[in-house]
Protein backbone atom coordinates (compact mmCIF):
# COMPACT_ATOMS: atom_id res chain seq x y z
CA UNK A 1 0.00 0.00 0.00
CA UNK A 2 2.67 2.42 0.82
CA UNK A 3 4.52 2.01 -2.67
CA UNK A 4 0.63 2.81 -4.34
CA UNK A 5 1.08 5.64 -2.44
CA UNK A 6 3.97 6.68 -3.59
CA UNK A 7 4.04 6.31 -7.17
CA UNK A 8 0.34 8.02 -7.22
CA UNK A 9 2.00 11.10 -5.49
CA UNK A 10 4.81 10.75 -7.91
CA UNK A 11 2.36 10.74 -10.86
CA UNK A 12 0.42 13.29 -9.89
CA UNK A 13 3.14 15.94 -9.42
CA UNK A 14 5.04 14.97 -13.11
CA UNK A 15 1.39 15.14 -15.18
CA UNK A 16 0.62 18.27 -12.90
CA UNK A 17 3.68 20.02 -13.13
CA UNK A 18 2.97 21.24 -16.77
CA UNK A 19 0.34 23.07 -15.39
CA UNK A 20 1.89 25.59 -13.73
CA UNK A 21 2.57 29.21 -15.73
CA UNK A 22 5.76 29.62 -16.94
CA UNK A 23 7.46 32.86 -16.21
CA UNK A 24 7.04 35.42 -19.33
CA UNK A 25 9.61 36.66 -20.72
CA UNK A 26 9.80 40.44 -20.33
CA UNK A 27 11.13 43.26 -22.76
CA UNK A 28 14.76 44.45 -22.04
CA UNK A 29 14.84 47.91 -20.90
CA UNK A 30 16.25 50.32 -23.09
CA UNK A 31 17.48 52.53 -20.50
CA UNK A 32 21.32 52.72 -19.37
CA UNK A 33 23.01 52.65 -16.74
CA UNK A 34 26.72 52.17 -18.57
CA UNK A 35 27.45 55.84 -16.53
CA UNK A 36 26.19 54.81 -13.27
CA UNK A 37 28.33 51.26 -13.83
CA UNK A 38 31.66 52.77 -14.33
CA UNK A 39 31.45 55.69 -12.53
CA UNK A 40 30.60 53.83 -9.45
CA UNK A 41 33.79 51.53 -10.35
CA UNK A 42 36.07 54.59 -10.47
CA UNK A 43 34.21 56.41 -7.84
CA UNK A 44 34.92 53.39 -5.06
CA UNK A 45 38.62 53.06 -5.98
CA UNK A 46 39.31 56.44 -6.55
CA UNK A 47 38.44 57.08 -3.24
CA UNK A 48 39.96 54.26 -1.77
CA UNK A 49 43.26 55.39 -2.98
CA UNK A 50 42.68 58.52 -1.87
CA UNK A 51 41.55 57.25 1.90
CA UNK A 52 44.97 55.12 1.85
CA UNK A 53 46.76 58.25 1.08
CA UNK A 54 45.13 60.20 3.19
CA UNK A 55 45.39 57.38 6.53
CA UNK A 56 48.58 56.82 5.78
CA UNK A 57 49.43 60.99 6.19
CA UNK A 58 46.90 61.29 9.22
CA UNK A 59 47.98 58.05 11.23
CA UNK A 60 51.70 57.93 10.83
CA UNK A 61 52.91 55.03 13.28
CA UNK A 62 53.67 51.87 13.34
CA UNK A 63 50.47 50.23 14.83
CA UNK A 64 47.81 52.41 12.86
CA UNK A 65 47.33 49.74 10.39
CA UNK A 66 43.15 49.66 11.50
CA UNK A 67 43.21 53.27 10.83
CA UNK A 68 44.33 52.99 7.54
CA UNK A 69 42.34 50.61 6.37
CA UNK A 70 39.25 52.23 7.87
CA UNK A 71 39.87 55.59 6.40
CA UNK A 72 39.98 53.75 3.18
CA UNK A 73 36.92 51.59 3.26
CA UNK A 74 34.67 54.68 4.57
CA UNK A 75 36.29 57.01 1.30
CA UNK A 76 35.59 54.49 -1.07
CA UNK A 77 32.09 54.22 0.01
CA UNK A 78 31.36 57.76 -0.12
CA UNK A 79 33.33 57.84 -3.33
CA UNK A 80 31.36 54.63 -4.84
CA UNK A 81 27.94 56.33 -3.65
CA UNK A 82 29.53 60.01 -5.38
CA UNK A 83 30.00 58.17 -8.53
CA UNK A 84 27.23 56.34 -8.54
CA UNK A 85 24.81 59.32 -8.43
CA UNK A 86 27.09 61.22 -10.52
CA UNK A 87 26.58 58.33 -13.32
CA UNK A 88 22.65 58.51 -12.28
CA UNK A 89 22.28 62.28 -13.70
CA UNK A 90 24.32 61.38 -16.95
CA UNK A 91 22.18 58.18 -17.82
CA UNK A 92 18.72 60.37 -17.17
CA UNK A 93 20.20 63.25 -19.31
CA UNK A 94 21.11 60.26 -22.32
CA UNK A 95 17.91 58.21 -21.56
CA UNK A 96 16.09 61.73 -21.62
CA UNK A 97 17.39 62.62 -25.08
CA UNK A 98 16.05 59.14 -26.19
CA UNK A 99 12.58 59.93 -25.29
CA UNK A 100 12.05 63.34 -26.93
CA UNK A 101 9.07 63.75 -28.58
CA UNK A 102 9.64 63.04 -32.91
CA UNK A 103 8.29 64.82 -35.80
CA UNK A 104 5.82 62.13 -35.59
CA UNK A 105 4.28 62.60 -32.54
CA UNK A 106 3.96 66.92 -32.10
CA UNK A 107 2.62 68.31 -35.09
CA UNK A 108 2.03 72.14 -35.07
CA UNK A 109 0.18 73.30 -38.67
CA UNK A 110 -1.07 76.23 -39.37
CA UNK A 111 -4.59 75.98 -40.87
CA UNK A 112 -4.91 76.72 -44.32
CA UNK A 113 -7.93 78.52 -44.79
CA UNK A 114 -9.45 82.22 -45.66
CA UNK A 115 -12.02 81.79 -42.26
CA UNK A 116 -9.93 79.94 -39.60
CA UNK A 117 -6.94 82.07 -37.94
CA UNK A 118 -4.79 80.13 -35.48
CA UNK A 119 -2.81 76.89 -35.20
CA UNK A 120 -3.82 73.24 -35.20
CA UNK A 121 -2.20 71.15 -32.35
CA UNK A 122 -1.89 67.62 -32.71
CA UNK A 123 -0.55 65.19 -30.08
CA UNK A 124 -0.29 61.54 -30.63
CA UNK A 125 0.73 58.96 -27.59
């Protein structure tokens, strides 16, 4: 009775398994982030450089080797978060550009006619 059991559980979950809804596959996102990437890179060792420098100026004796290291972790996060929002306004000024409206989508005409004076707007979504 117990191996019934089993091989009915068994069957049930391989014939129901094709039931469940695969996960859809979603439309890459045109927006970049190659600016907020590098600059983050650069940003974090950049300033880690510059926190060894500046530890090793600051603590100058033989057993400050925490300090150092400190002073350097802490500038390379503030320099990774600087670069990283520094690389977050140059992607939304590029990914900005990419969204203006075309020719095809604001149309300003001027009506054509002896009656009408004006403009005629158009906006398509």
């Amino acid at each position: 009775m117990r191996l019934s059991r089993v091989f009915l559980i068994g069957f049930l979950i391989v014939f129901t398994a094709g039931r469940a809804f695969a996960q859809q596959t979603t439309t890459p996102s045109k927006d970049s982030h190659k600016h907020r990437t590098i600059l983050t890179i650069a940003g974090a060792s950049g300033g880690f450089a510059a926190g060894f420098y500046i530890g090793r100026a600051a603590y100058d004796t033989p057993d400050s080797d925490r300090r150092v290291w400190t002073t350097s972790a802490i500038t390379a996060a503030v320099g990774g978060a600087g670069g990283y929002f520094l690389g977050w306004v140059l992607d939304n000024r590029r990914n900005r550009s990419r969204r203006a409206l075309g020719s095809g989508k604001f149309n300003v005409s001027p009506i054509l006619s002896k009656d009408a004076r004006g403009l005629h707007f158009s906006i398509g979504l």
